[in-house]
N, C-alpha and C. Protein backbone atom coordinates (compact mmCIF):
# COMPACT_ATOMS: atom_id res chain seq x y z
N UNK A 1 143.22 50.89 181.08
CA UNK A 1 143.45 50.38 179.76
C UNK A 1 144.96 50.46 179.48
N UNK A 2 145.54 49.33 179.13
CA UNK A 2 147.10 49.19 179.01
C UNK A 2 147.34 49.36 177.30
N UNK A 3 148.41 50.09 176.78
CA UNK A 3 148.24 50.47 175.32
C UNK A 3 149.47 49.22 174.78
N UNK A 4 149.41 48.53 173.62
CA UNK A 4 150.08 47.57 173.25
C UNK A 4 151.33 48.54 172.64
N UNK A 5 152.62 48.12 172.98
CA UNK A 5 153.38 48.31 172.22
C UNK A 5 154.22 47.28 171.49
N UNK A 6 155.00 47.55 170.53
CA UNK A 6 155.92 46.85 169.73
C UNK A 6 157.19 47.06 170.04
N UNK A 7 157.68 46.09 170.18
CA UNK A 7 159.01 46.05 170.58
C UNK A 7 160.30 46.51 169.71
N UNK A 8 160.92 47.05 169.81
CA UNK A 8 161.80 47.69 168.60
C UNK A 8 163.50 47.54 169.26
N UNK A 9 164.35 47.07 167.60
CA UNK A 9 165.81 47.24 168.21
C UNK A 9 166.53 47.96 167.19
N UNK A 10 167.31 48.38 168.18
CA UNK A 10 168.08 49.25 167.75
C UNK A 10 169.42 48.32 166.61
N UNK A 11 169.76 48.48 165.82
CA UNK A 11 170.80 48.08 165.31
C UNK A 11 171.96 48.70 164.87
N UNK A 12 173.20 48.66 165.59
CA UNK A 12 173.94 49.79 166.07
C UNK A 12 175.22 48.96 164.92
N UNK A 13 174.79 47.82 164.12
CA UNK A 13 176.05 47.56 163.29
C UNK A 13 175.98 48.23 161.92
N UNK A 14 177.44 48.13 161.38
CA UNK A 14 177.47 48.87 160.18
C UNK A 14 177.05 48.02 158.99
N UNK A 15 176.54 48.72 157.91
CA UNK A 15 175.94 48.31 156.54
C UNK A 15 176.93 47.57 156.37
N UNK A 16 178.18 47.31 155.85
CA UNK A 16 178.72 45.95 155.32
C UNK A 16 178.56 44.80 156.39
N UNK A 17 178.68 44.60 157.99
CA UNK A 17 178.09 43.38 158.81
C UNK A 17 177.02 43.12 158.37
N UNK A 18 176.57 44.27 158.06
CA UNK A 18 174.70 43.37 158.27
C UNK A 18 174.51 42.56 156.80
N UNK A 19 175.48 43.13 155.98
CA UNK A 19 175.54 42.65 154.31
C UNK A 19 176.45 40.94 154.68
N UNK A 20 177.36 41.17 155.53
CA UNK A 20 178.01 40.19 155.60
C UNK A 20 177.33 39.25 155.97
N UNK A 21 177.04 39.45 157.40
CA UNK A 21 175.70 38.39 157.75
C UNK A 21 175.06 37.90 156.88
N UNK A 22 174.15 38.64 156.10
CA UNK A 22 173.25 37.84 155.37
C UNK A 22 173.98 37.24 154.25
N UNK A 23 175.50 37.54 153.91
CA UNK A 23 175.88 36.62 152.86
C UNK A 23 175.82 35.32 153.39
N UNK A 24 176.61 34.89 154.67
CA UNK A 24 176.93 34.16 155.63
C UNK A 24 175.73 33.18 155.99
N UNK A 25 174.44 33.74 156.27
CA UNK A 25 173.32 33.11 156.28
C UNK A 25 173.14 32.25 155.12
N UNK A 26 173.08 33.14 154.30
CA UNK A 26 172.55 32.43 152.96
C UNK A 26 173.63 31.23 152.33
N UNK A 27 174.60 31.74 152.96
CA UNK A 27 175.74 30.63 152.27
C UNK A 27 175.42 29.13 152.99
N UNK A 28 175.25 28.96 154.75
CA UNK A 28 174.54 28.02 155.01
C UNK A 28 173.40 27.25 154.48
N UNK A 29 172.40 28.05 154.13
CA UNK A 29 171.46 27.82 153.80
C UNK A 29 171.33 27.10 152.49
N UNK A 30 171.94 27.57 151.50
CA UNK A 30 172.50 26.68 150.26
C UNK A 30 173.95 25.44 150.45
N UNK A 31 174.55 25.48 151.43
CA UNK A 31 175.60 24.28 151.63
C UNK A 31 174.52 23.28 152.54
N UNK A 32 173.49 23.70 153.48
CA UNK A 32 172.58 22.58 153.73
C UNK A 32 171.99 21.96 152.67
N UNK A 33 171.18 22.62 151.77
CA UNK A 33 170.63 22.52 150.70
C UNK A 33 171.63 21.20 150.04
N UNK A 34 172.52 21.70 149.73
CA UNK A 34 173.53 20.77 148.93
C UNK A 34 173.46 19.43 149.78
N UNK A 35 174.08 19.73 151.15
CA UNK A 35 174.10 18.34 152.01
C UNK A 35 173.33 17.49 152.00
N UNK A 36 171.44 18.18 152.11
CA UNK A 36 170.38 17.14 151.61
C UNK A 36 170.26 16.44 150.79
N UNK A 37 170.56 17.12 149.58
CA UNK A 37 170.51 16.46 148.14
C UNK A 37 171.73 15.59 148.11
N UNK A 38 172.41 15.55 148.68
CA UNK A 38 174.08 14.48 148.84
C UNK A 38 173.48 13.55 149.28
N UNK A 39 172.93 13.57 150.59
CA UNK A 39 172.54 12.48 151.78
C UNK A 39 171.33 11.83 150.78
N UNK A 40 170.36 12.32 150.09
CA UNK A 40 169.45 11.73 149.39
C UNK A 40 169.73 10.73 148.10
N UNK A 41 170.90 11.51 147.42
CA UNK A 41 171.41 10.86 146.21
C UNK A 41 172.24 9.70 146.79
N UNK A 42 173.32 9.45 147.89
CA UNK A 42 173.77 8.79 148.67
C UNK A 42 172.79 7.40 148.79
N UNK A 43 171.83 7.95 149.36
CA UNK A 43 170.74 6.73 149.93
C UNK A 43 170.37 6.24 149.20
N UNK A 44 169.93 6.79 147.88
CA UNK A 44 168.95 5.93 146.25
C UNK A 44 170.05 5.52 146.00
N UNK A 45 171.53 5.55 146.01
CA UNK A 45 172.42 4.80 145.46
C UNK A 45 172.60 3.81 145.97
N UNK A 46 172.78 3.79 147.09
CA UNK A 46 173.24 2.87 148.32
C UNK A 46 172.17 1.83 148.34
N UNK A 47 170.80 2.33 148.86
CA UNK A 47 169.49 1.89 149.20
C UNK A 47 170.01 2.11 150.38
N UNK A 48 170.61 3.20 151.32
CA UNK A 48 170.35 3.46 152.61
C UNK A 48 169.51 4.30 152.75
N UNK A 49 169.01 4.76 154.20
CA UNK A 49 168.80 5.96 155.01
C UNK A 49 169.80 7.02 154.43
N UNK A 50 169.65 8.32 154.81
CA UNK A 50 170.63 9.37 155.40
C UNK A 50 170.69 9.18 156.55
N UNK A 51 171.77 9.29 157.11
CA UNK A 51 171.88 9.69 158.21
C UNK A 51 171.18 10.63 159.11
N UNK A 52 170.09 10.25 160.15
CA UNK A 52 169.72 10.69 160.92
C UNK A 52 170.14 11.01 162.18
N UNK A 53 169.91 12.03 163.16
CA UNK A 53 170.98 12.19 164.44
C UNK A 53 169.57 12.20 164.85
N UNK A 54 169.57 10.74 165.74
CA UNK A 54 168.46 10.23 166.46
C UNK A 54 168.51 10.92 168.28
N UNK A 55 169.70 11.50 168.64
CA UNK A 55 169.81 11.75 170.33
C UNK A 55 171.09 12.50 170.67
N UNK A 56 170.92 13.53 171.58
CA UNK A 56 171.88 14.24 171.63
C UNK A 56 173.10 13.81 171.75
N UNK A 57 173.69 12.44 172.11
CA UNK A 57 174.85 11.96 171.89
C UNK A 57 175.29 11.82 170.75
N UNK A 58 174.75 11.75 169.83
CA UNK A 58 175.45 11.37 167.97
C UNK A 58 175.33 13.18 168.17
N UNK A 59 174.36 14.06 168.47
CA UNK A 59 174.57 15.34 168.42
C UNK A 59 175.96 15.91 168.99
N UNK A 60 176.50 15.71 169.70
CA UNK A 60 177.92 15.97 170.17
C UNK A 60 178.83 15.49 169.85
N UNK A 61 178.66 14.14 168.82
CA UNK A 61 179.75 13.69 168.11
C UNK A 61 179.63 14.52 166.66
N UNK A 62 178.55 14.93 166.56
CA UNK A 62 178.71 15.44 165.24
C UNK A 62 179.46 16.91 165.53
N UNK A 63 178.94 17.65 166.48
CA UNK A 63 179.73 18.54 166.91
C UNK A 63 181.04 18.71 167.24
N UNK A 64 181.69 17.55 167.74
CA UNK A 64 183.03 17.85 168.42
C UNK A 64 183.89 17.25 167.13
N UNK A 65 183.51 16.54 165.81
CA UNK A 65 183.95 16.04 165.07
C UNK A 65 184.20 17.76 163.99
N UNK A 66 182.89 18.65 163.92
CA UNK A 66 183.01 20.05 163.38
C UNK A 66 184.31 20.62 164.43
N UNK A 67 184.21 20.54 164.92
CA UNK A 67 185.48 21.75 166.22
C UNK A 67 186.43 21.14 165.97
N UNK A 68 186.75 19.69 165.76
CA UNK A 68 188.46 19.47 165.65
C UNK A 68 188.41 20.29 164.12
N UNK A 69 187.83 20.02 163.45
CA UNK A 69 188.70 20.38 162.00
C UNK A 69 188.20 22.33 161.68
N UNK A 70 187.49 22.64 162.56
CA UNK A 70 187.51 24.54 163.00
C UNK A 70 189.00 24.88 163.48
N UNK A 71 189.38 23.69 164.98
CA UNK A 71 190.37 24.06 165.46
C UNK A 71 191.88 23.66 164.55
N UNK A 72 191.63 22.85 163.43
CA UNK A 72 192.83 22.82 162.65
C UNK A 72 192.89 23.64 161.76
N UNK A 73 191.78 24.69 161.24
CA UNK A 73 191.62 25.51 160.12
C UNK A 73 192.51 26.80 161.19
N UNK A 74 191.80 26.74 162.27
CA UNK A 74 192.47 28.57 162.90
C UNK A 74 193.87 28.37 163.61
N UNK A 75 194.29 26.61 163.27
CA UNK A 75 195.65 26.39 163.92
C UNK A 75 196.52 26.63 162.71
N UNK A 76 195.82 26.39 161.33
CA UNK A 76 196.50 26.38 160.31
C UNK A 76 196.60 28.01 159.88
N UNK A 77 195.84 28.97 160.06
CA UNK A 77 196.14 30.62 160.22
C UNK A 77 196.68 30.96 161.37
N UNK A 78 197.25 30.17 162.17
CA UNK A 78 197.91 30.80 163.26
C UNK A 78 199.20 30.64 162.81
N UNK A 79 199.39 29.48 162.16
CA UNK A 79 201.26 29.08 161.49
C UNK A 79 200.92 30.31 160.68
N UNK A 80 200.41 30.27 159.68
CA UNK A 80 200.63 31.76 158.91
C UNK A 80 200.86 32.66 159.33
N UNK A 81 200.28 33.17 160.23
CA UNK A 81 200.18 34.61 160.85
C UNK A 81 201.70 34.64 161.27
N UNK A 82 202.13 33.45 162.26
CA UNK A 82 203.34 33.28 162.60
C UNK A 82 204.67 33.63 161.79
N UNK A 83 204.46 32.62 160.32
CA UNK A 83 205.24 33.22 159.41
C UNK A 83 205.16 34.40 159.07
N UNK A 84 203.96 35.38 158.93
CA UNK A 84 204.23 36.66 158.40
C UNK A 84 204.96 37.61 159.90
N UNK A 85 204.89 37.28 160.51
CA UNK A 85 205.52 37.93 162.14
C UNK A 85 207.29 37.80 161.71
N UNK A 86 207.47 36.63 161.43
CA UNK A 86 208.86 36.26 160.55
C UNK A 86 209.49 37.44 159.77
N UNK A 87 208.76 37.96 158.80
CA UNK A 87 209.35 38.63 157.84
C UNK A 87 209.38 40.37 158.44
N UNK A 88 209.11 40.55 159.95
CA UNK A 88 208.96 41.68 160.53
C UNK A 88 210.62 41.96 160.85
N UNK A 89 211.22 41.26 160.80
CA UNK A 89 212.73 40.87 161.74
C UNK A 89 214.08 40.39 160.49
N UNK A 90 213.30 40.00 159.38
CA UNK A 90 213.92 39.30 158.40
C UNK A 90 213.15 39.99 156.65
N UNK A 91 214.13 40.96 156.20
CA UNK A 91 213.62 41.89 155.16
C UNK A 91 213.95 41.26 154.14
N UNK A 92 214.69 39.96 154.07
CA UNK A 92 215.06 39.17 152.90
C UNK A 92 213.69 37.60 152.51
N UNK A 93 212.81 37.54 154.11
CA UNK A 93 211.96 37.18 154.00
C UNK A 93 210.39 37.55 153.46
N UNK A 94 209.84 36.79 152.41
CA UNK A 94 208.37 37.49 151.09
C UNK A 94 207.37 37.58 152.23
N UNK A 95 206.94 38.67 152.26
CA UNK A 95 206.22 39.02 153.10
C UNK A 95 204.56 38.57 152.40
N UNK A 96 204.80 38.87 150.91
CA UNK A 96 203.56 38.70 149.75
C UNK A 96 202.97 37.40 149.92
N UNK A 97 204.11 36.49 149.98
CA UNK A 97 204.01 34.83 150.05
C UNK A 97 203.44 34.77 151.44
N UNK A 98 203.50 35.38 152.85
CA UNK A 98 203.09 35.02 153.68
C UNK A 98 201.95 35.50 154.31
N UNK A 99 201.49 36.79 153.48
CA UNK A 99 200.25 36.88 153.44
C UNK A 99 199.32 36.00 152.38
N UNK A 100 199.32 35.81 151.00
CA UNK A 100 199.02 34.75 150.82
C UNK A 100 198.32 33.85 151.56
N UNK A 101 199.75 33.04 152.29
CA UNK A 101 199.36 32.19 152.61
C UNK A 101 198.15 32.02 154.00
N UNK A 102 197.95 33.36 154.43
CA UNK A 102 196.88 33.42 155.25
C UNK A 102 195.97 33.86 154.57
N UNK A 103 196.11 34.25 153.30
CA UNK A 103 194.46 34.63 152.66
C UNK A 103 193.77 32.96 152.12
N UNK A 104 195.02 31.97 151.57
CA UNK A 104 193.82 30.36 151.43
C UNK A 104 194.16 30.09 153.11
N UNK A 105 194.61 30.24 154.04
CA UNK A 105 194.50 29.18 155.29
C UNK A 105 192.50 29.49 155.55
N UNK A 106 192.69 31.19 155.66
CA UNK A 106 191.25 31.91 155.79
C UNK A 106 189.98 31.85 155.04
N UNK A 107 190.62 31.37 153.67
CA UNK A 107 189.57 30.97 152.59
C UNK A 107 189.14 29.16 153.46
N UNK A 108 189.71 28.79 153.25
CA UNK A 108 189.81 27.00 153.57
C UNK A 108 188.91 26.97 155.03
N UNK A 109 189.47 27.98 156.31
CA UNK A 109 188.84 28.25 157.44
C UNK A 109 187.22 28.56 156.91
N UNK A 110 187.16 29.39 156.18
CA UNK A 110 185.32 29.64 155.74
C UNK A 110 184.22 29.11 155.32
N UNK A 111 185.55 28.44 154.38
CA UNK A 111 184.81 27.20 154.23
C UNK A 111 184.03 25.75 155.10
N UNK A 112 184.72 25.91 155.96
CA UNK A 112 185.10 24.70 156.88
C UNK A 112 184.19 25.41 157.94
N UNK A 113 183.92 26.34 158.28
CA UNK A 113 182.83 26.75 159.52
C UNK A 113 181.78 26.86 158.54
N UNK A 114 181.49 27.50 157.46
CA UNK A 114 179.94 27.07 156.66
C UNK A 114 179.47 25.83 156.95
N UNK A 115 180.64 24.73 156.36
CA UNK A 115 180.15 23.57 156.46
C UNK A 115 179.68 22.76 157.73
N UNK A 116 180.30 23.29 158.62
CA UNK A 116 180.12 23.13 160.00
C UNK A 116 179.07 23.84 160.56
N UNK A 117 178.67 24.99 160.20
CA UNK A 117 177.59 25.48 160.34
C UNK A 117 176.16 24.76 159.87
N UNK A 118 176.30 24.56 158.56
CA UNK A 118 175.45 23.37 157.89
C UNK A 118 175.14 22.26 158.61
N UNK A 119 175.96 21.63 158.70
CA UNK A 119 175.95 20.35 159.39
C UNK A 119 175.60 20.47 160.53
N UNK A 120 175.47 21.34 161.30
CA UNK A 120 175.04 21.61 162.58
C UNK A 120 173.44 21.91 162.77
N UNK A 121 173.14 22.74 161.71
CA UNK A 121 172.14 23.46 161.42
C UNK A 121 170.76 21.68 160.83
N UNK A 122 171.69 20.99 160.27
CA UNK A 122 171.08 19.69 159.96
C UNK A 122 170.59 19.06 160.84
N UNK A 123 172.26 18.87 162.43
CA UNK A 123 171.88 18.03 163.21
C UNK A 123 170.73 18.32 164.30
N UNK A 124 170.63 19.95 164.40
CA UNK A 124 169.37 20.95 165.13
C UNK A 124 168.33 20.38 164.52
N UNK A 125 167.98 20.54 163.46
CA UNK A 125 166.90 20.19 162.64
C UNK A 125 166.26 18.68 162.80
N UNK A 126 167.17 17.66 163.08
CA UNK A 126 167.00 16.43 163.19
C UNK A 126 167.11 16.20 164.58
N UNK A 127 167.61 16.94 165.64
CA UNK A 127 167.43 16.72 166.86
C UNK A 127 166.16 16.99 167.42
N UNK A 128 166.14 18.01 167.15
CA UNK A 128 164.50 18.48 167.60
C UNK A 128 163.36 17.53 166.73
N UNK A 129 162.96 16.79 166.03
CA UNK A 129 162.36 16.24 165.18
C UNK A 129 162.14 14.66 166.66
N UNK A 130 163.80 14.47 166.59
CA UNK A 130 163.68 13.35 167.24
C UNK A 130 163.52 13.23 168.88
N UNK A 131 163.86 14.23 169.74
CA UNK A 131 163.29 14.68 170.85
C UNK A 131 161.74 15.16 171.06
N UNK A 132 161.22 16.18 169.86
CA UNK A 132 160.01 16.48 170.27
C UNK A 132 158.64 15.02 170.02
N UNK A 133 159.23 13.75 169.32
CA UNK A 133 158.55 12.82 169.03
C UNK A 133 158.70 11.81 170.23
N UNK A 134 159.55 11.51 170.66
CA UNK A 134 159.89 10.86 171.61
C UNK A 134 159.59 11.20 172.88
N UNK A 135 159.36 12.43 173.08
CA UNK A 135 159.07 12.89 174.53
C UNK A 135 158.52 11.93 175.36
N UNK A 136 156.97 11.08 174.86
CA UNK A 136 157.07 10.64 175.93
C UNK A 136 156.99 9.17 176.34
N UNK A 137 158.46 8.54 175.19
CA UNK A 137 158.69 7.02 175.29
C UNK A 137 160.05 6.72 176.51
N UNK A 138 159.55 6.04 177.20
CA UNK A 138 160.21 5.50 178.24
C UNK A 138 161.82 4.62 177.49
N UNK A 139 162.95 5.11 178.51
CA UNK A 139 164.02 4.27 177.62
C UNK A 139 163.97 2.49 178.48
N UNK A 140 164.67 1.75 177.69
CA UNK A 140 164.36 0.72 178.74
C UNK A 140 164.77 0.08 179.90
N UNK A 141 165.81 1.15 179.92
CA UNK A 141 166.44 1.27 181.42
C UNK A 141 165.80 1.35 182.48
N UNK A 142 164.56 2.90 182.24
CA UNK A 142 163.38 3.46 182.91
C UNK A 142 162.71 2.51 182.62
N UNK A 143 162.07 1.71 182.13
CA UNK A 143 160.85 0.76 181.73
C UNK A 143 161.50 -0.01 182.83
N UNK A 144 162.86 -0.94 182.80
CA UNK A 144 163.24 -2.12 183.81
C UNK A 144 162.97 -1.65 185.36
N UNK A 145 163.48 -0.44 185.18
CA UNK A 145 163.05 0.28 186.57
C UNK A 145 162.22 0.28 187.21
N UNK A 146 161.23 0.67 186.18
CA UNK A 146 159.92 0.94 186.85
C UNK A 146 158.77 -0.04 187.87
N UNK A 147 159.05 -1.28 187.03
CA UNK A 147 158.65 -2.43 187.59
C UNK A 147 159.83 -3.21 188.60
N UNK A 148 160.24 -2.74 189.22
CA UNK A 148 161.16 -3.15 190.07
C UNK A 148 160.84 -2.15 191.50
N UNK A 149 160.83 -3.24 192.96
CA UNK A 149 160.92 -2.79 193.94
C UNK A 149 161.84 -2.34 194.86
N UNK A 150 162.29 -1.15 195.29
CA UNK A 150 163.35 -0.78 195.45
C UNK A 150 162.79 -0.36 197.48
N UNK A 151 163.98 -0.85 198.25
CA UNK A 151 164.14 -0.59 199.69
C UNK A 151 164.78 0.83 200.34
N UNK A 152 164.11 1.40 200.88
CA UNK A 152 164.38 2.92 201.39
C UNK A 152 165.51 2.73 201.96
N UNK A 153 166.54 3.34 201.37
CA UNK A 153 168.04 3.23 202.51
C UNK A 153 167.86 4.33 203.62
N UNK A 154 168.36 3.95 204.34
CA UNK A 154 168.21 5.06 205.98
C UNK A 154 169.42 5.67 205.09
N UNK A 155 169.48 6.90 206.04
CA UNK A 155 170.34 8.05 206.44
C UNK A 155 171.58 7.52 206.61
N UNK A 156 172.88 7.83 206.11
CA UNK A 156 174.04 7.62 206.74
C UNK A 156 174.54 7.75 207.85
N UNK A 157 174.00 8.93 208.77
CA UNK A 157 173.75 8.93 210.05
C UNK A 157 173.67 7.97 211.09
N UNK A 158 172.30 8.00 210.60
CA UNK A 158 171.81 6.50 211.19
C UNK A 158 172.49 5.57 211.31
N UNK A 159 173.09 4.98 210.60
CA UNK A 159 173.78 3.55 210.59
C UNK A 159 175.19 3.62 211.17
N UNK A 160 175.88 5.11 211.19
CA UNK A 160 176.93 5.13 212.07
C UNK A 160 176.81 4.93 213.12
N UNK A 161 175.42 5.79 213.75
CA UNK A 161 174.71 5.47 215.05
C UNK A 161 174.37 4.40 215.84
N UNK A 162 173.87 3.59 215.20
CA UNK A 162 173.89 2.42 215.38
C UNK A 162 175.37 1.47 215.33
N UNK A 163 175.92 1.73 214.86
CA UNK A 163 177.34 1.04 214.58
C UNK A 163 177.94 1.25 216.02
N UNK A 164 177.47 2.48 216.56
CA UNK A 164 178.75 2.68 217.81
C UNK A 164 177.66 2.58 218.64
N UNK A 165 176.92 2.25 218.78
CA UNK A 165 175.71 1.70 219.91
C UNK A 165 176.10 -0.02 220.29
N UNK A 166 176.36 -0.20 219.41
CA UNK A 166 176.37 -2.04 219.76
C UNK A 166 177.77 -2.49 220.08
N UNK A 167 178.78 -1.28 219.79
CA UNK A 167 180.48 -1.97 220.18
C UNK A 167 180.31 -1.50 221.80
C-alpha cells in the first residue's frame, strides 16, 4: 500500500517580494481588464472586430513590438544611471536631478512592462483559443500537398555512383 502525499514548497522569499508580486499580478490583471474594454469599445465604435492574434506569427510580432519599447524604457534608465555616475567626478553636478530622473525613466519602464505584460497575457489567451481549435485543420499548402504525387529521390550516393560508372 503506497501512502499519498502532498507536495509542498518551500518559499524562501521575503514578505515584501511576495507582497510585490502580488501587487504586480494584480496590476496586469486590471491593465488587461482595461485593454478588453478598449478593444470592445473600439469595435462598437468602429463596427470592427478586436483584434484577434489568430497564429503564432502575429504572436511574435506582438511580442517583439513589446521588447523594442522594454528595450527603450531600460535604454532610457541606462542614460540616467549614466548621468548620475557623472555627478560622482563632478560635485558642481545635481545629483537630486539625476536621481530623479531615474525614478520617472523607472516609473515609465513599469509601466511599459505591465502593459507588455498585459498584452502578452492577451496574446496567450488568444493564442491558445486559436491553436487548440484549429488543431486539426489542414493549411492549404498541406491540403495541395496531399493530393499530389511525389517520386522517391535516390540517395546522393547513388547518383555520384553512377555518374563515374558511365565516364
Amino acid at each position: 500500500m503506497r501512502e499519498e502525499y502532498e507536495q509542498m514548497e518551500l518559499d524562501t522569499r521575503t514578505a515584501l517580494d511576495t507582497a510585490i508580486e502580488a501587487v504586480a499580478k494584480d496590476s496586469i490583471q486590471t491593465v488587461l481588464e482595461m485593454i478588453q474594454k478598449h478593444h470592445q469599445q473600439v469595435a462598437r465604435e468602429a463596427q470592427t472586430a478586436p483584434p484577434f492574434v489568430r497564429n503564432r506569427h502575429e504572436a511574435y510580432g506582438i511580442a517583439a513590438e513589446q521588447l523594442v519599447k522594454i528595450s527603450m524604457a531600460v535604454k532610457a534608465i541606462k542614460s540616467d544611471i549614466d548621468k548620475l555616475l557623472g555627478t560622482l567626478s563632478d560635485p558642481n553636478f545635481n545629483a537630486v536631478d539625476a536621481t530623479s530622473s531615474i525614478v520617472n525613466s523607472a516609473t515609465a519602464a513599469a509601466q511599459i512592462l505591465i502593459n507588455a505584460a498585459a498584452e502578452m497575457r492577451r496574446t496567450l489567451d488568444n493564442l491558445y483559443t486559436a491553436e487548440m481549435t484549429t488543431e486539426d485543420i489542414t493549411s492549404p499548402l498541406e491540403a495541395a500537398l496531399a493530393g499530389e504525387e511525389f517520386q522517391e529521390a535516390e540517395p546522393a550516393d547513388s547518383i555520384e555512383e553512377t555518374e563515374t560508372e558511365d565516364h
